[in-house]
Protein backbone atom coordinates (compact mmCIF):
# COMPACT_ATOMS: atom_id res chain seq x y z
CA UNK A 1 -14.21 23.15 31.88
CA UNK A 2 -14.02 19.95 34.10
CA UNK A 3 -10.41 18.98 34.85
CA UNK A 4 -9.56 15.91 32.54
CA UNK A 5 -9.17 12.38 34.22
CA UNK A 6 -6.03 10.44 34.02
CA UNK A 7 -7.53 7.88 32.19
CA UNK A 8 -8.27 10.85 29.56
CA UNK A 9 -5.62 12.63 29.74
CA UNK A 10 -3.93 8.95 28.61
CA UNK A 11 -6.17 8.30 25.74
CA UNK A 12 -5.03 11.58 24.67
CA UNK A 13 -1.31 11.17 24.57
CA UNK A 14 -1.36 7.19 23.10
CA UNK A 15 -4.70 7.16 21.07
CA UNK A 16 -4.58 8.62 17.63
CA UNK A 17 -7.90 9.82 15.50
CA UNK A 18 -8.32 12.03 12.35
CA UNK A 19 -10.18 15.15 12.65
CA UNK A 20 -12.31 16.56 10.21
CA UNK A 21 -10.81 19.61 8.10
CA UNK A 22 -13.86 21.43 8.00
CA UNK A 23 -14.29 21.38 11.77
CA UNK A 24 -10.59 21.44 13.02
CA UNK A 25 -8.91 24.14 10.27
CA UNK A 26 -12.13 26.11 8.61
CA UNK A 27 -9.60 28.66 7.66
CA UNK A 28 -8.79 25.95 4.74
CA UNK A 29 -11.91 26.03 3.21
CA UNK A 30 -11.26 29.84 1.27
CA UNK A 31 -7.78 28.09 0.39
CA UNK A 32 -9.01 25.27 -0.78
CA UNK A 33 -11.65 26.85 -2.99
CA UNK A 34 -9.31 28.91 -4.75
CA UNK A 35 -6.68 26.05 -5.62
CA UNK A 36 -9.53 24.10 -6.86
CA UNK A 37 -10.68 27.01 -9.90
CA UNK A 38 -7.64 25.88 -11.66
CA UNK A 39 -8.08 22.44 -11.04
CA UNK A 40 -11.48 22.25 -12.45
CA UNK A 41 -9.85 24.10 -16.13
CA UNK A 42 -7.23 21.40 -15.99
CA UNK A 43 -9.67 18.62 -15.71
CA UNK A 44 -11.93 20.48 -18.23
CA UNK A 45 -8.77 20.61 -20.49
CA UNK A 46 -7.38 17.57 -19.99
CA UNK A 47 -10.37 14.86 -20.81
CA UNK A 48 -7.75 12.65 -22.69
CA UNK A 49 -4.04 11.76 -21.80
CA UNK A 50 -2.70 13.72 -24.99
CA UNK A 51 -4.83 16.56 -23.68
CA UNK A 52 -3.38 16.37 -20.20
CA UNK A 53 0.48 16.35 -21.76
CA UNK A 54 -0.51 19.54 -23.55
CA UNK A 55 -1.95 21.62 -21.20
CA UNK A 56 0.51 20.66 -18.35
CA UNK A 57 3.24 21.85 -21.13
CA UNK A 58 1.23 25.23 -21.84
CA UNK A 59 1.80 25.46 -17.78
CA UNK A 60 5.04 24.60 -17.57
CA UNK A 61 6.79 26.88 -20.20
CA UNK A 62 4.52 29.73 -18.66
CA UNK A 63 6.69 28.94 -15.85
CA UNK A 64 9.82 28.85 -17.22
CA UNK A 65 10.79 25.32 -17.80
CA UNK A 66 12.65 24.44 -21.32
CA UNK A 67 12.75 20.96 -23.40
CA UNK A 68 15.31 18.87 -21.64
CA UNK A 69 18.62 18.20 -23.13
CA UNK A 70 20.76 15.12 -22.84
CA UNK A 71 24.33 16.21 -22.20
CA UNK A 72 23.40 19.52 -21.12
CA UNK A 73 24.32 21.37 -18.40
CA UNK A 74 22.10 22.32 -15.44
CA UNK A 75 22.61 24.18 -11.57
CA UNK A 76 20.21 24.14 -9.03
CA UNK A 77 17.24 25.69 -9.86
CA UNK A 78 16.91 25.06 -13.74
CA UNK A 79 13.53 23.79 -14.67
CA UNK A 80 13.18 21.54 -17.41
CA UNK A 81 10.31 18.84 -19.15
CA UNK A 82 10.43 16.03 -21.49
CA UNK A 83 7.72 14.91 -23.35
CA UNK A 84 6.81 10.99 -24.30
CA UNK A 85 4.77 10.30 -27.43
CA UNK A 86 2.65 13.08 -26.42
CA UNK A 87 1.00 10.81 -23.79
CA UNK A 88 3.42 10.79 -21.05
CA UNK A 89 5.54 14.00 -19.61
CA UNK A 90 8.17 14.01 -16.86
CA UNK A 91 9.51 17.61 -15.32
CA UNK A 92 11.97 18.16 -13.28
CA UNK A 93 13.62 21.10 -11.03
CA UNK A 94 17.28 20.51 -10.40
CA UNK A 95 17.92 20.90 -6.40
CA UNK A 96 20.94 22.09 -4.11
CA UNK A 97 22.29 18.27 -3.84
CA UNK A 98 24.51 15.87 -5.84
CA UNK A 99 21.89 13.33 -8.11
CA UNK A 100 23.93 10.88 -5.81
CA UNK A 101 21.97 12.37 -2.83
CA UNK A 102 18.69 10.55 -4.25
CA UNK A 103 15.72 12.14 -6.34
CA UNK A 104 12.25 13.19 -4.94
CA UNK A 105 10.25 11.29 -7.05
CA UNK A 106 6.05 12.08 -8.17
CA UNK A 107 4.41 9.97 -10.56
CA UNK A 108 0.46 10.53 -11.55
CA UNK A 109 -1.12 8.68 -14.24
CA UNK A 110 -3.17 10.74 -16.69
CA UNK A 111 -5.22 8.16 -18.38
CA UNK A 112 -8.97 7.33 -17.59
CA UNK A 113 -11.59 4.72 -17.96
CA UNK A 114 -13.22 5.74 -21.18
CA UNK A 115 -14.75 3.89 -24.53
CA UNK A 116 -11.99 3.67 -27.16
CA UNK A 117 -13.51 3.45 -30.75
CA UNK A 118 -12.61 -0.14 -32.09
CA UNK A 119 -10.16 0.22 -35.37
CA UNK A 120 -13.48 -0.15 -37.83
CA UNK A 121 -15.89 1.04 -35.59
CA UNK A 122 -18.76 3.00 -37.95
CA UNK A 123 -21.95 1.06 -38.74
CA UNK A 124 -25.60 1.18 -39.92
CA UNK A 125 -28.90 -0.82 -38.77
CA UNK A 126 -32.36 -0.64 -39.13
CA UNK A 127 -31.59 3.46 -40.60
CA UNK A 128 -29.27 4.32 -37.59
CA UNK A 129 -25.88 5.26 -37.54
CA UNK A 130 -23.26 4.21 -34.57
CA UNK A 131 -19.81 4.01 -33.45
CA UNK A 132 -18.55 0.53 -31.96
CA UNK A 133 -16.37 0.63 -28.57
CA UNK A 134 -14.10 -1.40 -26.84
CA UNK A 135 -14.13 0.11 -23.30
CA UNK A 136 -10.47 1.09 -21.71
CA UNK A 137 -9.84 0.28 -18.02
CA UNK A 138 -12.39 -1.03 -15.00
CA UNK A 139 -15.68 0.42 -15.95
CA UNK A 140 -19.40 -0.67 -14.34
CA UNK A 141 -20.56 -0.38 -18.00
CA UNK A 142 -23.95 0.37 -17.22
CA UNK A 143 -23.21 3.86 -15.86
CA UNK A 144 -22.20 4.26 -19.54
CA UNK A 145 -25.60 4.44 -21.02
CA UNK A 146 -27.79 7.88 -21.76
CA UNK A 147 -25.42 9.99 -20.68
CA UNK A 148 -24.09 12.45 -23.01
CA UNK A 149 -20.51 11.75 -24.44
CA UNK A 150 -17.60 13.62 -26.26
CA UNK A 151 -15.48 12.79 -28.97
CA UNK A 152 -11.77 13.39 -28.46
CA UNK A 153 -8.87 12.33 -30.49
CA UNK A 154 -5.87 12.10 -33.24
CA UNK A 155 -6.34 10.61 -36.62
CA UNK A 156 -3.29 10.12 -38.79
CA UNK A 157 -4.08 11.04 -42.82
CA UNK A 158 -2.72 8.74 -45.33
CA UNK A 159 -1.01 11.82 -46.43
CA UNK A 160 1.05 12.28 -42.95
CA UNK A 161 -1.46 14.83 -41.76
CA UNK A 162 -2.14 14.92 -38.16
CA UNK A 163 -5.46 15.82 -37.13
CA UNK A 164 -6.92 16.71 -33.84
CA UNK A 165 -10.68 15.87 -33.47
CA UNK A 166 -12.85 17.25 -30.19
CA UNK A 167 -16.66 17.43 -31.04
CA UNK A 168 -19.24 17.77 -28.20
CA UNK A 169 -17.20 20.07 -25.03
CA UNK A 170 -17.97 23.19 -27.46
CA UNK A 171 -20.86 25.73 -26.55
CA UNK A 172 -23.72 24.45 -29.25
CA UNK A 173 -21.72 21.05 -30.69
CA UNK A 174 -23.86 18.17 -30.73
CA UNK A 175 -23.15 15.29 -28.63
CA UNK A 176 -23.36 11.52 -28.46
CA UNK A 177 -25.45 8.74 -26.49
CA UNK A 178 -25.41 5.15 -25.71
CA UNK A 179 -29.31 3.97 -25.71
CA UNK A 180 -31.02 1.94 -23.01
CA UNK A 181 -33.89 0.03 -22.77
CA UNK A 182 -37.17 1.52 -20.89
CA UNK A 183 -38.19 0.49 -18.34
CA UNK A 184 -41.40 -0.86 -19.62
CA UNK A 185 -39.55 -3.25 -21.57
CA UNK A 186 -36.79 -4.01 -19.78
CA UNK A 187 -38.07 -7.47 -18.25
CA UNK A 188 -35.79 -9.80 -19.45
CA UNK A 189 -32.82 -6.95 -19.15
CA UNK A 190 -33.42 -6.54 -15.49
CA UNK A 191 -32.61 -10.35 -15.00
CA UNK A 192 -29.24 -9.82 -15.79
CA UNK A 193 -26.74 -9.56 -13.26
CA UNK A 194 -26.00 -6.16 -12.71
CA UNK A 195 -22.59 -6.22 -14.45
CA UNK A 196 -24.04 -7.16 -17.56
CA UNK A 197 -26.83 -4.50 -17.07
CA UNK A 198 -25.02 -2.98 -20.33
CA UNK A 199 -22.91 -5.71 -21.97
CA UNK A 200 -19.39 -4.61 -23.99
CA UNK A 201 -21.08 -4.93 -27.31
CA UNK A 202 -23.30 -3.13 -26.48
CA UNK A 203 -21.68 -0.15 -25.70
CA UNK A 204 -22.73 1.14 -29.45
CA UNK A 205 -22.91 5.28 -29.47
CA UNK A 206 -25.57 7.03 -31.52
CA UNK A 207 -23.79 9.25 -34.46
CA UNK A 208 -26.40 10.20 -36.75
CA UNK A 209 -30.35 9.27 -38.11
CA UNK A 210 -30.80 11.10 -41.13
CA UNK A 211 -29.68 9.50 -44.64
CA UNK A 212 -27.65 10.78 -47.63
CA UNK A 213 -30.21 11.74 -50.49
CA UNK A 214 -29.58 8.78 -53.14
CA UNK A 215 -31.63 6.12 -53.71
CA UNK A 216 -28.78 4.07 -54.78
CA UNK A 217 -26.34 4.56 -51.50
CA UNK A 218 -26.69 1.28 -49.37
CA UNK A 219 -25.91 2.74 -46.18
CA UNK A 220 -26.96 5.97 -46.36
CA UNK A 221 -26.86 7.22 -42.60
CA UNK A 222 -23.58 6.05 -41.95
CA UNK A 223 -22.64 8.19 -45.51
CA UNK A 224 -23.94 11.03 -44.30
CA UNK A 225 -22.19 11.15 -40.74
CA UNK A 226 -18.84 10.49 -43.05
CA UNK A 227 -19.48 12.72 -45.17
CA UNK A 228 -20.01 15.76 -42.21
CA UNK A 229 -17.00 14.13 -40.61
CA UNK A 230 -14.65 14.50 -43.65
CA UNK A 231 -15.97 18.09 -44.45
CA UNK A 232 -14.96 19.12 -40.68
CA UNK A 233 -11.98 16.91 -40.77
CA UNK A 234 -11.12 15.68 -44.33
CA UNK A 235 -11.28 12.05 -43.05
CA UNK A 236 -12.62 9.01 -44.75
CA UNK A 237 -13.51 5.46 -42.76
CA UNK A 238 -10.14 3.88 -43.59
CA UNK A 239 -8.62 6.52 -41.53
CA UNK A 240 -10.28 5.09 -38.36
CA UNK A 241 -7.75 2.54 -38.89
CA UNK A 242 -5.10 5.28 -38.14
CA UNK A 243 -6.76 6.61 -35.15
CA UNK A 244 -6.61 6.99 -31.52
CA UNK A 245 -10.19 7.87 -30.52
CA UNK A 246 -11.56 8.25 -27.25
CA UNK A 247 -15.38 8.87 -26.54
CA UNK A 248 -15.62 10.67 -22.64
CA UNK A 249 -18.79 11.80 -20.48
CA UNK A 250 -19.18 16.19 -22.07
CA UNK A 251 -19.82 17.15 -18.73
CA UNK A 252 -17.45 19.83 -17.38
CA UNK A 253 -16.00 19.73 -13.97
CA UNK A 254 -18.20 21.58 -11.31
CA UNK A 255 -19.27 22.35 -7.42
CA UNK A 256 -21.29 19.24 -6.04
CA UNK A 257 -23.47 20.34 -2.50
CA UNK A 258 -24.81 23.48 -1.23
CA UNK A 259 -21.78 24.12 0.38
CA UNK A 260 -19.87 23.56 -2.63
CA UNK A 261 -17.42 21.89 -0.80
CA UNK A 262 -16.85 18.80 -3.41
CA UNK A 263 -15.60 18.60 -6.84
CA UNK A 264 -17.62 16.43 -9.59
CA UNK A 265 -16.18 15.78 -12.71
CA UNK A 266 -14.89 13.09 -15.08
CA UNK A 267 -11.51 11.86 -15.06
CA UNK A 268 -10.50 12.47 -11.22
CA UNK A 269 -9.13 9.38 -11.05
CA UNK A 270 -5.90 10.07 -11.13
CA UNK A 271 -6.01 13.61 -12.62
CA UNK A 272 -6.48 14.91 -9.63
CA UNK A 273 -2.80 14.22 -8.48
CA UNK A 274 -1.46 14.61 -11.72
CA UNK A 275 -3.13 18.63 -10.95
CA UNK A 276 -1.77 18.60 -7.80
CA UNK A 277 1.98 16.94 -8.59
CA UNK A 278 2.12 19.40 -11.25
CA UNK A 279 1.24 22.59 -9.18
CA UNK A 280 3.45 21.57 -6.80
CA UNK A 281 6.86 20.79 -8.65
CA UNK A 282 6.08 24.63 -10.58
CA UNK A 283 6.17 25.80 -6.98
CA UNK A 284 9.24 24.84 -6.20
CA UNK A 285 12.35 27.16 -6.57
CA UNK A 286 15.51 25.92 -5.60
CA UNK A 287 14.78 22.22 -3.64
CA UNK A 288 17.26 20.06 -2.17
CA UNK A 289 16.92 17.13 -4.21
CA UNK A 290 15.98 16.90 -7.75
CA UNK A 291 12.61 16.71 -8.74
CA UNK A 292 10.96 13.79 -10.94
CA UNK A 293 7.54 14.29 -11.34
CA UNK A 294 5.98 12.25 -13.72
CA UNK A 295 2.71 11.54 -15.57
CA UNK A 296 1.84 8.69 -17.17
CA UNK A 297 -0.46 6.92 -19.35
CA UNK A 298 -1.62 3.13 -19.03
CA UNK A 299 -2.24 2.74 -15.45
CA UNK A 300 -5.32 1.71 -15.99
CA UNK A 301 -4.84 -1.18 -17.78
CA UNK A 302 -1.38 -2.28 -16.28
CA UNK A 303 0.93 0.31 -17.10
CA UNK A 304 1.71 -1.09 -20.08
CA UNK A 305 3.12 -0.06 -23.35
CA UNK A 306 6.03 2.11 -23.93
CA UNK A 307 3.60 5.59 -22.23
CA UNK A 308 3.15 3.65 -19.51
CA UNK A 309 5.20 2.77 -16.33
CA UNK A 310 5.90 -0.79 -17.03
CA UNK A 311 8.09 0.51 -20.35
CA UNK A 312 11.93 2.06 -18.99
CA UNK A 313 11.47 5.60 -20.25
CA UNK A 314 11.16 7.09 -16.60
CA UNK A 315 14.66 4.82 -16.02
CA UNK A 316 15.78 6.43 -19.41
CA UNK A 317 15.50 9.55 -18.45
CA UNK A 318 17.12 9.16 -15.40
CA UNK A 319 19.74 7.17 -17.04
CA UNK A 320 19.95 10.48 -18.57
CA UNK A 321 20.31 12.33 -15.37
CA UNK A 322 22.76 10.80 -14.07
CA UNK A 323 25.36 11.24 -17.02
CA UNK A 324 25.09 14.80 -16.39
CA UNK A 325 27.21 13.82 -13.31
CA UNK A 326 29.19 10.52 -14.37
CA UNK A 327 27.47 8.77 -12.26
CA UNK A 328 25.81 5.01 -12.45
CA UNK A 329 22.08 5.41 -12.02
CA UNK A 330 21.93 2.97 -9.71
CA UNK A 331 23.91 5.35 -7.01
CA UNK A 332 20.95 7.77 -7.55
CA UNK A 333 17.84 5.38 -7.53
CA UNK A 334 18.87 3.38 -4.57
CA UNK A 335 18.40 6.90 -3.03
CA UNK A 336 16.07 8.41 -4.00
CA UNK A 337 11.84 8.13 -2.45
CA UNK A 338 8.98 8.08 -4.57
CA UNK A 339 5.12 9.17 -3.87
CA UNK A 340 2.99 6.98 -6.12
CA UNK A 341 0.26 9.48 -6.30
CA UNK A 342 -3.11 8.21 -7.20
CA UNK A 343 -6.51 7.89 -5.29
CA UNK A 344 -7.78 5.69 -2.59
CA UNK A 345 -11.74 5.00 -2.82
CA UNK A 346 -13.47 7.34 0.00
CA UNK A 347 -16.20 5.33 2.46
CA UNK A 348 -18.97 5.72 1.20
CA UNK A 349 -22.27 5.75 4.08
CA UNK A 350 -24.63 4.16 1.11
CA UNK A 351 -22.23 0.98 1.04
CA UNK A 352 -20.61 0.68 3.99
CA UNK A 353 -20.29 -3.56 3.67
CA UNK A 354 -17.62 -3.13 1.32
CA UNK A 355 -15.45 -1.09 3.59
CA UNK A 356 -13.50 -1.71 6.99
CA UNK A 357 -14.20 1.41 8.62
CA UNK A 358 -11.14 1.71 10.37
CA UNK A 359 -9.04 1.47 7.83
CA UNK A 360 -11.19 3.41 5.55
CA UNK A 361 -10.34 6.93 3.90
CA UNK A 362 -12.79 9.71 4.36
CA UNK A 363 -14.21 12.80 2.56
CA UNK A 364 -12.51 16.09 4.10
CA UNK A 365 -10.30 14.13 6.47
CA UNK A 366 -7.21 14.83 4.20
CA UNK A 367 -4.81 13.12 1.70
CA UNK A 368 -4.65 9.23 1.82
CA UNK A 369 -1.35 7.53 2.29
CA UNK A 370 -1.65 3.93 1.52
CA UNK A 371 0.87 1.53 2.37
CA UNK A 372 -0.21 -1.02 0.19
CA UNK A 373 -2.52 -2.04 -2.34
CA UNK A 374 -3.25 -5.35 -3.94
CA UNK A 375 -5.48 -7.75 -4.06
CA UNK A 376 -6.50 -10.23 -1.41
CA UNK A 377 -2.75 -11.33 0.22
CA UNK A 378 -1.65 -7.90 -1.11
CA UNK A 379 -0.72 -9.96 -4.88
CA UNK A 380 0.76 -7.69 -7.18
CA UNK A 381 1.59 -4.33 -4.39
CA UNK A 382 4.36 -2.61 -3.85
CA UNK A 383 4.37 -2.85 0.55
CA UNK A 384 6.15 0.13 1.69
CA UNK A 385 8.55 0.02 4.54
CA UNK A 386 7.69 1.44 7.89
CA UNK A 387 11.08 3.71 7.66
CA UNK A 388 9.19 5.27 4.38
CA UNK A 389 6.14 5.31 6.15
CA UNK A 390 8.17 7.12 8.76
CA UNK A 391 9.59 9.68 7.12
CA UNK A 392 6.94 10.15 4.57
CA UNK A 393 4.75 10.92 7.91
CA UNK A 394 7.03 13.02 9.06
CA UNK A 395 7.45 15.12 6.07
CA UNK A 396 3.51 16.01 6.09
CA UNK A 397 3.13 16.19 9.81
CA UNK A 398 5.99 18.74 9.95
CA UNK A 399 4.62 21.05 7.46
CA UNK A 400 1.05 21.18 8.80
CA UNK A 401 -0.40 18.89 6.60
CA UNK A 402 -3.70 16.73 7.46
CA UNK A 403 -3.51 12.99 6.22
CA UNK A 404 -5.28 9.83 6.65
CA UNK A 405 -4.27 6.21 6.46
CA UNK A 406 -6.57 3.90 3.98
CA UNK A 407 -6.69 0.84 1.94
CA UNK A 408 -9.11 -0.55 -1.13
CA UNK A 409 -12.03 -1.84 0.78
CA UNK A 410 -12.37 -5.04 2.98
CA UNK A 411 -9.37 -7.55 2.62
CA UNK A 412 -11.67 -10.33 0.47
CA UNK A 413 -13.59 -7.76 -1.23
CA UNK A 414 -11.61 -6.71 -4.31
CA UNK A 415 -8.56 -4.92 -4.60
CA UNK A 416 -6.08 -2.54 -7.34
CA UNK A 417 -2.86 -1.30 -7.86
CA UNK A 418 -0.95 1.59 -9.27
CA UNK A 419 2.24 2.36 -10.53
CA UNK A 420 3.98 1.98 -7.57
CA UNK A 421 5.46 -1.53 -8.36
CA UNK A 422 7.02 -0.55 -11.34
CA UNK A 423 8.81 2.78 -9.50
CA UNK A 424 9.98 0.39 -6.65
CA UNK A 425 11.20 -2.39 -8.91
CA UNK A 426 13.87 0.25 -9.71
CA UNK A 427 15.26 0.01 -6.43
CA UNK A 428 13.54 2.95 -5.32
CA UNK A 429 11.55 3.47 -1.86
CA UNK A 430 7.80 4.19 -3.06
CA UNK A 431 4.39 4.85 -1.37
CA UNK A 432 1.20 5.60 -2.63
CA UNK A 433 -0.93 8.68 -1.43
CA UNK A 434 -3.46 10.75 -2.89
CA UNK A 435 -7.05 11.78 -2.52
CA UNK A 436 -9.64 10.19 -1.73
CA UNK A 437 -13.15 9.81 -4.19
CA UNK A 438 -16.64 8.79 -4.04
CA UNK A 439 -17.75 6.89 -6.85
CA UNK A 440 -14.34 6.21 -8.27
CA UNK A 441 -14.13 5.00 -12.10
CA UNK A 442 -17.57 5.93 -12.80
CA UNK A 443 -18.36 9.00 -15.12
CA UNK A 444 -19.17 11.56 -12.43
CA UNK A 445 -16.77 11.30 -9.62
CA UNK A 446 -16.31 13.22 -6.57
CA UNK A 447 -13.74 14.63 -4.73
CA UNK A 448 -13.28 17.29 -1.68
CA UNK A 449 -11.77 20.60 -2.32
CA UNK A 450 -9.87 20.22 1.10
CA UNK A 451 -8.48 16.74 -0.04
CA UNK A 452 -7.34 18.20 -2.87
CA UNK A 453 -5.87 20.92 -1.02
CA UNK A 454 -3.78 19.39 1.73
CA UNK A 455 -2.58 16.81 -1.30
CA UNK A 456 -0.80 19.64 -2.58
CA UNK A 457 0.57 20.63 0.23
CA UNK A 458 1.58 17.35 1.39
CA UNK A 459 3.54 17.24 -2.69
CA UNK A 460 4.64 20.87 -1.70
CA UNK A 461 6.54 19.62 1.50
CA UNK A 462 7.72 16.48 -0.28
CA UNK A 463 9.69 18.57 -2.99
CA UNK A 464 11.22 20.76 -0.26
């Protein structure tokens, strides 16, 4: 091998490049694999936020945490949960250190773009039956139509009676459809602009063709899919009005490539670090601060609401914390660090105008730590320090973990945010970092196993 030049040998020590997992640790790839079987369930699981909360709980009690208790007492090493609504859950693992020492902090968000059924949403015309929509959350609402879609959700009985509804992830249950034009007679559609290829009304899912047998019935398609739905269910239309109904893409999670090396599935935005967060504060034993990890519901449309990060139930239940020790919360948040952990969009070689490739996240390159996010001048991001930055770095690098820098696309070209705001408005050092996906928000999205992998580690090393 030809001795290196000076010039080389100085690129070497003061340039800086990411390598490709694949290439630089193939030993990661087996790893990887593995971790991602039970990530795959958990998405498969988890389509909805309430289904999220209850599997991570199934989880967590198999490994040994308990309901919190206000006023309790805890040592290091006690492992306890709390539960929000049923839409939002925090856990926690009590470390070696005063709370006054700070908490390690890991919030996920659990909540998807989806179609929400509107509060009266069944309806006949022209002898077809359908459910009206109002999506939830940035959707291209054309990648909505003909694909086949699930029905998951609570309904509330005038009698008290909670019901659980899930029709179409079953082996043999029917499934549902949003109907587009052909393209034979699609002239006029194809003039819109593409983000009114579909528009929000309509967004109107197929439930049912064949009528009721009486004459006398005016709508007798829309009776018949009531009456099926109340002989499953025992629900009548006025309970809609009681409901919290989500309609989801039915396919399950699954390999994407011959080399299976990417995960496609529905939902990966931002259940893929809520998988990962989770996994990682089971894992650890006895850490030196406490643990916080959270997830949420809401992101997607702001946080809001009392599931969602804008609300004070995360600052509750610290509140909470810190009167196990007599100690003013603020002592404990102005110490503590916080990993906002949701995705960064992946460059994608089919669009590259949208991206700045330098400051781009890539596919099997590791897990994305993003400074900032925003929108144009960075409006409404949290802009983490460079001493987080430093240590957050540091953390990863020390325990072997590969990460990339990234942010949302070219400065002018759009922009989002994440929960990080609302963490850091609590006077608490926060950074986002995650994985990174291909086709982010759409039905089908992609993510690499090894992504996924060194995310957990880099969680893993955080909780330490």
């Amino acid at each position: 091998m030809p001795k290196k030049t000076k010039g080389q040998e100085l690129a070497e020590k003061l340039t800086w490049s990411v390598p490709n997992i694949g290439k630089d640790a193939p030993k990661q790839v087996e790893k990887a694999r593995k971790f991602c079987e039970g990530y795959k369930k958990f998405l498969d699981e988890g389509k909805t936020e309430r289904e999220c909360v209850r599997y991570a709980v199934k989880l967590l009690e198999k490994n040994g945490y308990r309901p919190f208790e206000a006023g309790a007492s805890y040592q290091a090493g006690d492992k306890v949960y709390y539960v929000n609504r049923g839409k939002s859950l925090i856990a926690t693992t009590f470390g070696r250190l005063p709370l006054e020492e700070g908490l390690r902090i890991n919030g996920a968000h659990i909540d998807s773009p989806r179609l929400d059924l509107k509060p009266n949403p069944m309806y006949e015309k022209d002898e077809m039956a359908y459910f009206k929509t109002h999506y939830y959350g940035g959707i291209r609402k054309y990648q909505w139509g003909t694909i086949p879609l699930a029905m998951h959700g609570v309904v509330m009985k005038k009698n008290g009676e909670k019901v659980e509804i899930c029709i179409g992830e079953k082996e043999g249950d029917p499934v549902f459809c949003i109907t587009d034009l052909l393209p034979h007679l699609a002239g006029k559609q194809n003039e819109r602009p593409l983000r009114e290829g579909l528009k929000g009304e309509e967004l109107n899912i197929v439930i049912g063709s064949l009528p009721y047998q009486d004459d006398q019935v005016k709508e007798p398609v829309k009776l018949l899919a009531l009456e099926l739905l109340n002989q499953q269910y025992g629900i009548t239309e006025a309970d809609f009005y009681r409901a919290e109904i989500e309609m989801v893409p039915a396919q399950k999670a699954c390999d994407v490539g011959l080399d299976r090396s990417l995960i496609g599935a529905y939902g990966q935005d931002d259940r893929v670090c809520a998988y990962t967060a989770l996994m990682a504060e089971m894992d650890t034993d006895m850490p030196e601060h406490t643990t916080v990890t959270i997830l949420t519901d809401k992101e997607e449309i702001g946080s809001e609401g009392n599931t969602g990060l804008a609300s004070s139930y995360v600052l509750h239940y610290i509140q909470d914390l810190a009167d196990l020790e007599g100690i003013p919360v603020r002592r404990i948040l102005k110490n503590s660090m916080c990993l906002s952990s949701d995705v960064n969009a992946a460059y994608d070689p089919t669009f590259p105008d949208v991206y700045e490739s330098r400051n781009s996240s890539y596919i099997n390159k590791g897990c994305v730590l993003t400074k900032y996010t925003g929108a144009r001048g960075k409006s409404s991001s949290n802009d983490a320090g460079a001493e987080l930055m430093g240590k957050v770095i540091g953390i990863m690098e020390e325990a072997g973990v590969y990460w990339q820098a990234g942010e949302l696309g070219k400065v002018d070209e759009g922009g989002g945010g994440t929960i990080a705001k609302f963490v850091a408005a609590m006077d608490v050092d926060t950074v986002d970092l995650g994985v990174p996906i291909l086709s982010m928000h759409a039905p089908f999205e992609l993510a690499s196993k090894l992504d996924v992998w060194n995310t957990y580690k880099a969680f893993r090393a955080f909780y330490k």
